[in-house]
N, C-alpha and C. Protein backbone atom coordinates (compact mmCIF):
# COMPACT_ATOMS: atom_id res chain seq x y z
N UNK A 1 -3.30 -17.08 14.23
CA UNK A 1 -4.21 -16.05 13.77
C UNK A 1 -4.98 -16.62 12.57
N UNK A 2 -6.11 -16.20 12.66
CA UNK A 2 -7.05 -16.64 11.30
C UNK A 2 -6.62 -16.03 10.12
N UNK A 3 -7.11 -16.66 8.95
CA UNK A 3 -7.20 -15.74 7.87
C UNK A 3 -7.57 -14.48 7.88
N UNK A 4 -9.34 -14.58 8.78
CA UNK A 4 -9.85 -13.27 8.86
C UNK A 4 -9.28 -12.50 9.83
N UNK A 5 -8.56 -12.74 10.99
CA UNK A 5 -7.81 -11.93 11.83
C UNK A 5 -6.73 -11.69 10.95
N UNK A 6 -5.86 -12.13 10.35
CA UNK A 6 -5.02 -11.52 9.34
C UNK A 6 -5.69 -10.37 8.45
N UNK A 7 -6.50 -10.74 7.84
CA UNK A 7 -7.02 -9.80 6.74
C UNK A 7 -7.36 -8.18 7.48
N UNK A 8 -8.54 -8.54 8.60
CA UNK A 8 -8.31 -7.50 9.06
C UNK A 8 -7.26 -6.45 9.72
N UNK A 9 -6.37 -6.65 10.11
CA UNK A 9 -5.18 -5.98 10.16
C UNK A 9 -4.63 -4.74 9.13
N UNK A 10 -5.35 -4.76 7.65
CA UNK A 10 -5.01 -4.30 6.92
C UNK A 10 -5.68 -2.46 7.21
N UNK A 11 -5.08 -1.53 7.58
CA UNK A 11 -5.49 -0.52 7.92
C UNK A 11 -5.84 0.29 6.76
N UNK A 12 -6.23 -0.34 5.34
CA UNK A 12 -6.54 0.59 4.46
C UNK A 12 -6.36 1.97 3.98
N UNK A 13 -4.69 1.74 4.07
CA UNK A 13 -3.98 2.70 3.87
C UNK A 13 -3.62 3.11 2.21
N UNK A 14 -3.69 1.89 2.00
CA UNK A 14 -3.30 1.79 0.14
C UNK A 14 -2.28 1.98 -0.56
N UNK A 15 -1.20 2.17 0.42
CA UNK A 15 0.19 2.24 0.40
C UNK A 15 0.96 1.50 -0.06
N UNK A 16 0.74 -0.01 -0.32
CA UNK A 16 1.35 -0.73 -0.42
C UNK A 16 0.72 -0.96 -2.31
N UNK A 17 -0.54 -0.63 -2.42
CA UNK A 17 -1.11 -0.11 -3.99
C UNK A 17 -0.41 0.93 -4.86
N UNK A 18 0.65 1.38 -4.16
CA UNK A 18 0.98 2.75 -5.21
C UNK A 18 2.33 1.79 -5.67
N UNK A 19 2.25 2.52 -6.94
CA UNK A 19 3.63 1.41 -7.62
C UNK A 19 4.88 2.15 -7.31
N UNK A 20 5.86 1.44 -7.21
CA UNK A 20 7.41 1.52 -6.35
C UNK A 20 8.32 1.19 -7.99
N UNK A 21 9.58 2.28 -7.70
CA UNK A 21 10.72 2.10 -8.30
C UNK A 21 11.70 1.72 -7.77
N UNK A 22 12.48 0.43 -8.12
CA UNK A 22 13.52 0.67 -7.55
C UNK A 22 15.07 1.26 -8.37
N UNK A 23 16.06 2.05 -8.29
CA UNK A 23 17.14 2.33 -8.69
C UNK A 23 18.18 1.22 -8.72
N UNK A 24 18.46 0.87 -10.05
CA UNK A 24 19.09 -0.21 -10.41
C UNK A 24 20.78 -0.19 -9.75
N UNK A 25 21.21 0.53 -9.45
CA UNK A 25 22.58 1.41 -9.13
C UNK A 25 22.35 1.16 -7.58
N UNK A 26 21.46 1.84 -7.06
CA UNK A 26 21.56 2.07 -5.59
C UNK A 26 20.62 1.12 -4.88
N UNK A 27 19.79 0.24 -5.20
CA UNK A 27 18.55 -0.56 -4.91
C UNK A 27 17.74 0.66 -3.88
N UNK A 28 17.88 1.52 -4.08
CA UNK A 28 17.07 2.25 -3.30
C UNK A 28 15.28 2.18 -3.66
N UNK A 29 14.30 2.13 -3.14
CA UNK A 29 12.71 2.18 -3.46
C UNK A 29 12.39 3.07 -3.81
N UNK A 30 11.52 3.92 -4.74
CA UNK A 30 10.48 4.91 -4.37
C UNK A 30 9.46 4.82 -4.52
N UNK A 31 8.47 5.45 -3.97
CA UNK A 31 6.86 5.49 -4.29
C UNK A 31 6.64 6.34 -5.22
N UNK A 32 5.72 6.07 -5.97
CA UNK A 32 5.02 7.04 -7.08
C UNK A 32 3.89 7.55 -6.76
N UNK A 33 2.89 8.17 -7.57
CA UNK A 33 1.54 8.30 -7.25
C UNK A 33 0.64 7.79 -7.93
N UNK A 34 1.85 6.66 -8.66
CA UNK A 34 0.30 5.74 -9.54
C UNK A 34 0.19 5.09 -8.58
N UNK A 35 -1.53 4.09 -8.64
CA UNK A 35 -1.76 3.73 -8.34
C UNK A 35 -2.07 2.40 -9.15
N UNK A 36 -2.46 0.87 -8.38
CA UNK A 36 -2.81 -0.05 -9.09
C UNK A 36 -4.16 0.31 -9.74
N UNK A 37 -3.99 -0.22 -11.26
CA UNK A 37 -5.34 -0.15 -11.59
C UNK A 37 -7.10 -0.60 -10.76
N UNK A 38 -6.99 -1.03 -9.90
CA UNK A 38 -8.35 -1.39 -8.83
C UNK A 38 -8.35 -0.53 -8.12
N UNK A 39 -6.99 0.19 -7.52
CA UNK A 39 -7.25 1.15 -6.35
C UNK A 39 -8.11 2.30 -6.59
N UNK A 40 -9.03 2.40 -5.89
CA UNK A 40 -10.30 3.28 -5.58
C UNK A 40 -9.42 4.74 -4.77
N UNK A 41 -9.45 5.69 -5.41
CA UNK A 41 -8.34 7.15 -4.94
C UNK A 41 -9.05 7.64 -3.42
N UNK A 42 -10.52 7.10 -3.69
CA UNK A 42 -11.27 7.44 -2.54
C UNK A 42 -11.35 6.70 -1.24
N UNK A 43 -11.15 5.49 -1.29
CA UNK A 43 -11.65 4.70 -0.32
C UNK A 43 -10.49 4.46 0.14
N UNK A 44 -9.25 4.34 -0.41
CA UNK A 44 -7.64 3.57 -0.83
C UNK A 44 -8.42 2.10 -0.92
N UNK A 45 -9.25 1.15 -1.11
CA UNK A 45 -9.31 -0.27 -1.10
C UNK A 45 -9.75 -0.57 -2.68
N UNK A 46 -9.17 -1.79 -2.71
CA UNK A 46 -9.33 -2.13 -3.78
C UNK A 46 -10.78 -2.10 -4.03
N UNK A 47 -11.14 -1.95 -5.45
CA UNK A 47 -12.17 -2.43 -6.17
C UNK A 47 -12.67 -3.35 -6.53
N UNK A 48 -11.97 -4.14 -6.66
CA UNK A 48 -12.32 -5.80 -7.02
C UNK A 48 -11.62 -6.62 -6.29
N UNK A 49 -11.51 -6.86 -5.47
CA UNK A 49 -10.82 -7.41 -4.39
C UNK A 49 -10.88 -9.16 -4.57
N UNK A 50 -12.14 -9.58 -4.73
CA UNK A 50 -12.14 -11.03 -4.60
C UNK A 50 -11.62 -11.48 -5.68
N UNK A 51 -11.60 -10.30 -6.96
CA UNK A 51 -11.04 -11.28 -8.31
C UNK A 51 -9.77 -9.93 -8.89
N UNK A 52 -8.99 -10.03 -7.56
CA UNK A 52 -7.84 -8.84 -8.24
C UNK A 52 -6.99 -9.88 -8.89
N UNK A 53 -6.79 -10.87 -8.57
CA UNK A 53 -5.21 -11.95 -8.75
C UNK A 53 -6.01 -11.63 -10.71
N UNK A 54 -6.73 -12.36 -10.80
CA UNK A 54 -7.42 -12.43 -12.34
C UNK A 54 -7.53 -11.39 -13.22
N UNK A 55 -7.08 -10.01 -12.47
CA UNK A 55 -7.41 -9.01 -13.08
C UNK A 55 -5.94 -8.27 -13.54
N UNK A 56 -5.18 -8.25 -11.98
CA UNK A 56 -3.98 -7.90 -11.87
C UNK A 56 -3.09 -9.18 -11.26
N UNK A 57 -2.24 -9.69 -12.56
CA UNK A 57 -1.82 -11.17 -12.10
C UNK A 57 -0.68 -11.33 -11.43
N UNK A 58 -0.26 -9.67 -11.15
CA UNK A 58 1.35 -9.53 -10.32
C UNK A 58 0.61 -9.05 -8.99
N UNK A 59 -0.73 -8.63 -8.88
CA UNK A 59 -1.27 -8.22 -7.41
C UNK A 59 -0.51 -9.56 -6.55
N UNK A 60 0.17 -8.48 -5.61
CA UNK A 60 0.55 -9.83 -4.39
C UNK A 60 -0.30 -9.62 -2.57
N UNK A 61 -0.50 -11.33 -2.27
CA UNK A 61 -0.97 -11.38 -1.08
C UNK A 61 0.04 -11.14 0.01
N UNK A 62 -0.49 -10.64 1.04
CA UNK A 62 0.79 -10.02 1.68
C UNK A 62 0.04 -11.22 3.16
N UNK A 63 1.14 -12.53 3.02
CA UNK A 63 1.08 -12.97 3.85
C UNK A 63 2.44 -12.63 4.80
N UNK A 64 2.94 -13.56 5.80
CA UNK A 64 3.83 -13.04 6.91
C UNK A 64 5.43 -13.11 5.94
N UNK A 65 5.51 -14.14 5.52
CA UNK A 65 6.67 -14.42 4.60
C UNK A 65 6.79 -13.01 3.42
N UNK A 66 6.09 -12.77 3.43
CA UNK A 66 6.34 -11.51 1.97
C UNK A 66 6.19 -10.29 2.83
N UNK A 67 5.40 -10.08 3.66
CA UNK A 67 5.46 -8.96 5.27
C UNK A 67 7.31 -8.79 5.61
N UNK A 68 7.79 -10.05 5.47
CA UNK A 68 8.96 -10.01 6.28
C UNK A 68 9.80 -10.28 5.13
N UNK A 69 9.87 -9.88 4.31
CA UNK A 69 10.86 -10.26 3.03
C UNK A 69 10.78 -9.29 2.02
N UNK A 70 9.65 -8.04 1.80
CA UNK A 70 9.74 -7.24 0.97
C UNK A 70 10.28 -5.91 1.48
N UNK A 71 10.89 -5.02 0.77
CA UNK A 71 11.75 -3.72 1.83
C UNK A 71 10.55 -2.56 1.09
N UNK A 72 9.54 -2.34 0.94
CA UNK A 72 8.70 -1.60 0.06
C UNK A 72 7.44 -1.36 1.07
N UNK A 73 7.07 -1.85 1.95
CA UNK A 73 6.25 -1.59 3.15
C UNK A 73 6.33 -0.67 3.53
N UNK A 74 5.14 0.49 4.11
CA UNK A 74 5.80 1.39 4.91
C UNK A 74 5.83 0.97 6.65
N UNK A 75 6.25 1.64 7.05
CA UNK A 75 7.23 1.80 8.51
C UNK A 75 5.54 1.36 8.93
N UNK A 76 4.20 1.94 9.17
CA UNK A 76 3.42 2.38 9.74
C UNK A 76 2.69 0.89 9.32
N UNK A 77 2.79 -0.08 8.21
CA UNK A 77 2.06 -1.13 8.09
C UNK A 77 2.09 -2.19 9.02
N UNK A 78 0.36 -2.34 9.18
CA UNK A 78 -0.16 -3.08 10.55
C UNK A 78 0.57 -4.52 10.88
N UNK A 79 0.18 -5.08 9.56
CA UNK A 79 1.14 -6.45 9.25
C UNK A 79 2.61 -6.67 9.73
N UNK A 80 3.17 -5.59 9.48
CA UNK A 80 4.60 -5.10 9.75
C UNK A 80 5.14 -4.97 11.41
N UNK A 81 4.18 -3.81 11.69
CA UNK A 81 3.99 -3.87 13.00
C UNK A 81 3.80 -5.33 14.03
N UNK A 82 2.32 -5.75 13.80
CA UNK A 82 2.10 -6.98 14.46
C UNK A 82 3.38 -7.84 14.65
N UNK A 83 4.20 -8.33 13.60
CA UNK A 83 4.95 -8.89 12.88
C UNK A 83 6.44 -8.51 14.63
N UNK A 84 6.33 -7.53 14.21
CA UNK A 84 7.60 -7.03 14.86
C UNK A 84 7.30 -6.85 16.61
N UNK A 85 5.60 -7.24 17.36
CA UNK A 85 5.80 -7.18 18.12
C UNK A 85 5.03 -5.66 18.74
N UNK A 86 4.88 -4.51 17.67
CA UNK A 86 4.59 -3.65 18.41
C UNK A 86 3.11 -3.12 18.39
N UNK A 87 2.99 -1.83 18.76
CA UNK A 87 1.25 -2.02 19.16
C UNK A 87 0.85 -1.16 17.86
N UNK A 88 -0.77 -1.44 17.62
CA UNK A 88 -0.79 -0.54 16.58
C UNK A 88 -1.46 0.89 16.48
N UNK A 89 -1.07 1.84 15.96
CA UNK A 89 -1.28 3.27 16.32
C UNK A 89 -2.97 3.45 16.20
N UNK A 90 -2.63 4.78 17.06
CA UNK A 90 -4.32 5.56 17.76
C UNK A 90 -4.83 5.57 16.21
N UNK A 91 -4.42 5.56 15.55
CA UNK A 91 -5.74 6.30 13.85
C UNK A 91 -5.93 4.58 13.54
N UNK A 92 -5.16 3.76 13.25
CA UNK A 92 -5.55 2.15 13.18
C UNK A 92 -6.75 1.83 13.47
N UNK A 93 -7.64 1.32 12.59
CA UNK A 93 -9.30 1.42 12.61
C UNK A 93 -9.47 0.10 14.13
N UNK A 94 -8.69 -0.79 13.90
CA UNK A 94 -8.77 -1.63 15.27
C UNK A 94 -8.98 -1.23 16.92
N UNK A 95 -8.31 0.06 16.85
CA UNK A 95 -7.96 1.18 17.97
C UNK A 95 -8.91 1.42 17.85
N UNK A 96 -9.24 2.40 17.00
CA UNK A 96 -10.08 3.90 16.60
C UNK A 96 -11.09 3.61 16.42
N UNK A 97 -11.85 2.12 15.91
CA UNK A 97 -13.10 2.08 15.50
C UNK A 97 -13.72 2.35 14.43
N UNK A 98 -12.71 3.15 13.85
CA UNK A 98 -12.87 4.17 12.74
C UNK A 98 -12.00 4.17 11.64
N UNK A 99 -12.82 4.06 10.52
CA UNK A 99 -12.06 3.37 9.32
C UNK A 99 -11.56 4.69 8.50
N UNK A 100 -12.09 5.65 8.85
CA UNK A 100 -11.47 6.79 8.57
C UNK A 100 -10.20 7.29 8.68
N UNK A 101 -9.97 7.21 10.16
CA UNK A 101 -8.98 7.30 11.16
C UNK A 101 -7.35 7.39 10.32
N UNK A 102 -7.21 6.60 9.55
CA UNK A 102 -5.95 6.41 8.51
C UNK A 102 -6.07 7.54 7.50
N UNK A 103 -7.34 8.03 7.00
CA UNK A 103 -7.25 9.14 6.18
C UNK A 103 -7.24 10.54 7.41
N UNK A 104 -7.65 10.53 8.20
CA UNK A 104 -7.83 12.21 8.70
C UNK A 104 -6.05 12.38 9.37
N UNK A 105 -5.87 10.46 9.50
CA UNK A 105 -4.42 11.07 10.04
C UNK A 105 -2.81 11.17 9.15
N UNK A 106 -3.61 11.33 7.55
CA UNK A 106 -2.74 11.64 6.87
C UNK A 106 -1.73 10.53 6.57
N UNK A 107 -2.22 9.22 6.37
CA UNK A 107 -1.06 8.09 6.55
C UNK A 107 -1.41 7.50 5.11
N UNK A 108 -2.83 8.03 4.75
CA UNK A 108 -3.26 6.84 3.41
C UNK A 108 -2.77 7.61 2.35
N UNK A 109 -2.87 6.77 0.87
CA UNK A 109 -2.75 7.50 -0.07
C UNK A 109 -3.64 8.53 -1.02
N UNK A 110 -4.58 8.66 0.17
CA UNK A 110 -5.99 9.16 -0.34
C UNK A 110 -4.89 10.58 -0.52
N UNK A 111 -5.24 11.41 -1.36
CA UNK A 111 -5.30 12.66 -1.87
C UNK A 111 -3.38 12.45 -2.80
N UNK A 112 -2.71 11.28 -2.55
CA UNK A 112 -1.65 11.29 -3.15
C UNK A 112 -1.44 10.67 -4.72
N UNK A 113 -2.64 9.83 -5.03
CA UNK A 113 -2.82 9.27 -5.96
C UNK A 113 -3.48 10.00 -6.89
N UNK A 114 -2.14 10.39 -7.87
CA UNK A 114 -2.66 11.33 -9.53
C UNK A 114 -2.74 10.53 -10.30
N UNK A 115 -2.60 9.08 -10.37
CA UNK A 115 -2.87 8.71 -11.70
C UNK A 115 -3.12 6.99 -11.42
N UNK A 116 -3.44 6.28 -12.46
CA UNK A 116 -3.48 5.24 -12.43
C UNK A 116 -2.34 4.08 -13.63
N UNK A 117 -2.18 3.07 -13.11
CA UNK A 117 -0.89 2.85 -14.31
C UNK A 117 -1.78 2.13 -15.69
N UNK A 118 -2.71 2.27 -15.48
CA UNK A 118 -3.32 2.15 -17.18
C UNK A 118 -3.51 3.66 -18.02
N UNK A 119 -3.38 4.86 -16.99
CA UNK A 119 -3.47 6.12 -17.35
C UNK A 119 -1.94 5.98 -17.95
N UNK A 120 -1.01 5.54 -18.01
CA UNK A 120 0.33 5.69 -18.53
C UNK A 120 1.18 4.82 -19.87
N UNK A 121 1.41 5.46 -20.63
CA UNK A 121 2.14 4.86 -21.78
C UNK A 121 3.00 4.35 -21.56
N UNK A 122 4.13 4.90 -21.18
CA UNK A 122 5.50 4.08 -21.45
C UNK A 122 6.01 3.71 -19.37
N UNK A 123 6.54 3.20 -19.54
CA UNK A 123 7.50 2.55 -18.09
C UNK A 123 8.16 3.86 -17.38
N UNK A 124 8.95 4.85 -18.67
CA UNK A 124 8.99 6.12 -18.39
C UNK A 124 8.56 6.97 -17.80
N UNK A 125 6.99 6.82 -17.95
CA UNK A 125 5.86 7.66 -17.28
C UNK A 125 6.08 7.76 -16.05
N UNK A 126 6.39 6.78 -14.90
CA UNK A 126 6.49 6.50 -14.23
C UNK A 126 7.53 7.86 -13.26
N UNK A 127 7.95 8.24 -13.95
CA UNK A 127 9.83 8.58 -13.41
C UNK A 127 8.63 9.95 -12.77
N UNK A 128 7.58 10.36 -13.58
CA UNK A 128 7.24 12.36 -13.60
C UNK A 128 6.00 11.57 -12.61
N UNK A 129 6.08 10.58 -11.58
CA UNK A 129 5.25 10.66 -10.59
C UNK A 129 5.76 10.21 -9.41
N UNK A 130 7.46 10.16 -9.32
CA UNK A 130 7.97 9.59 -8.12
C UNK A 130 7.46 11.37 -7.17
N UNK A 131 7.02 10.34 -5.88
CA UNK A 131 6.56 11.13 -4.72
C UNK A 131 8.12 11.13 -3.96
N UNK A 132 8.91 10.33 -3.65
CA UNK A 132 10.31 10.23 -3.24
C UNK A 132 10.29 8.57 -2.55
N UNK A 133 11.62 8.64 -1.60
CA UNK A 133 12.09 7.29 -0.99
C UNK A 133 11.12 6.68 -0.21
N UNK A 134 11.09 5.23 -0.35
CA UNK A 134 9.95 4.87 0.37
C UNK A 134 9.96 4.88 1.90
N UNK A 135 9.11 5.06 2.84
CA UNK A 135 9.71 5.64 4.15
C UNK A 135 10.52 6.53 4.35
N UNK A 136 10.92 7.67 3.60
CA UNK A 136 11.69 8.86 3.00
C UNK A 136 10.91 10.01 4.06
């Protein structure tokens, strides 16, 4: 697969943009509703995309090795999917045509994202925006 056949795969869900806790006790994940500072609440895609690494220096590329090695993905990511073999769903803009398709079918983080993590003071902050378990 190409780079650009990789890249596109990405169903612009923005899911993988919302920052994750994990529980030191239980390694369990959760999602929050911050979001990375680039993520656009509207579009879910980044904002600065070609110069996120420079901007945000923990932004990670989600090649196949980190696809298959991080537990923080959701169930529904394309990468993930491909990865595993299976097909990818009717709202998937590849399918659908339609880049929308991920927001009308309720999968993105469009309308879940209250805040951004430069909107937040302490590490704390964090705790009064867990949404719950990841894939929960």
């Amino acid at each position: 697969m190409t780079p650009e056949e990789w890249e596109s795969l990405c169903d612009g869900c923005g899911l993988c943009c919302l920052q994750k806790l994990e529980d030191e006790d239980s390694g369990e994940i959760f999602v929050t509703a911050v979001g990375c500072r680039l993520l656009d609440a509207e579009t879910c895609q980044c904002s600065d995309y070609q110069n996120r690494k420079s901007i945000v220096p923990d932004c990670l590329y989600l090649d196949i090795e980190m696809v298959r090695s991080v537990r923080w993905l959701p169930e529904t990511c394309a990468y993930k999917l491909v990865d595993e073999g299976k097909d990818l769903p009717s709202w998937h803009h590849l399918v659908s045509h339609d880049r929308e398709s991920v927001h009308q079918a309720h999968i993105s983080a469009r309308d879940k994202i209250l805040a951004h993590e430069d909107d937040l003071i302490s590490d704390e902050d964090y705790l009064d925006y867990i949404i719950g378990p990841i894939n929960g």
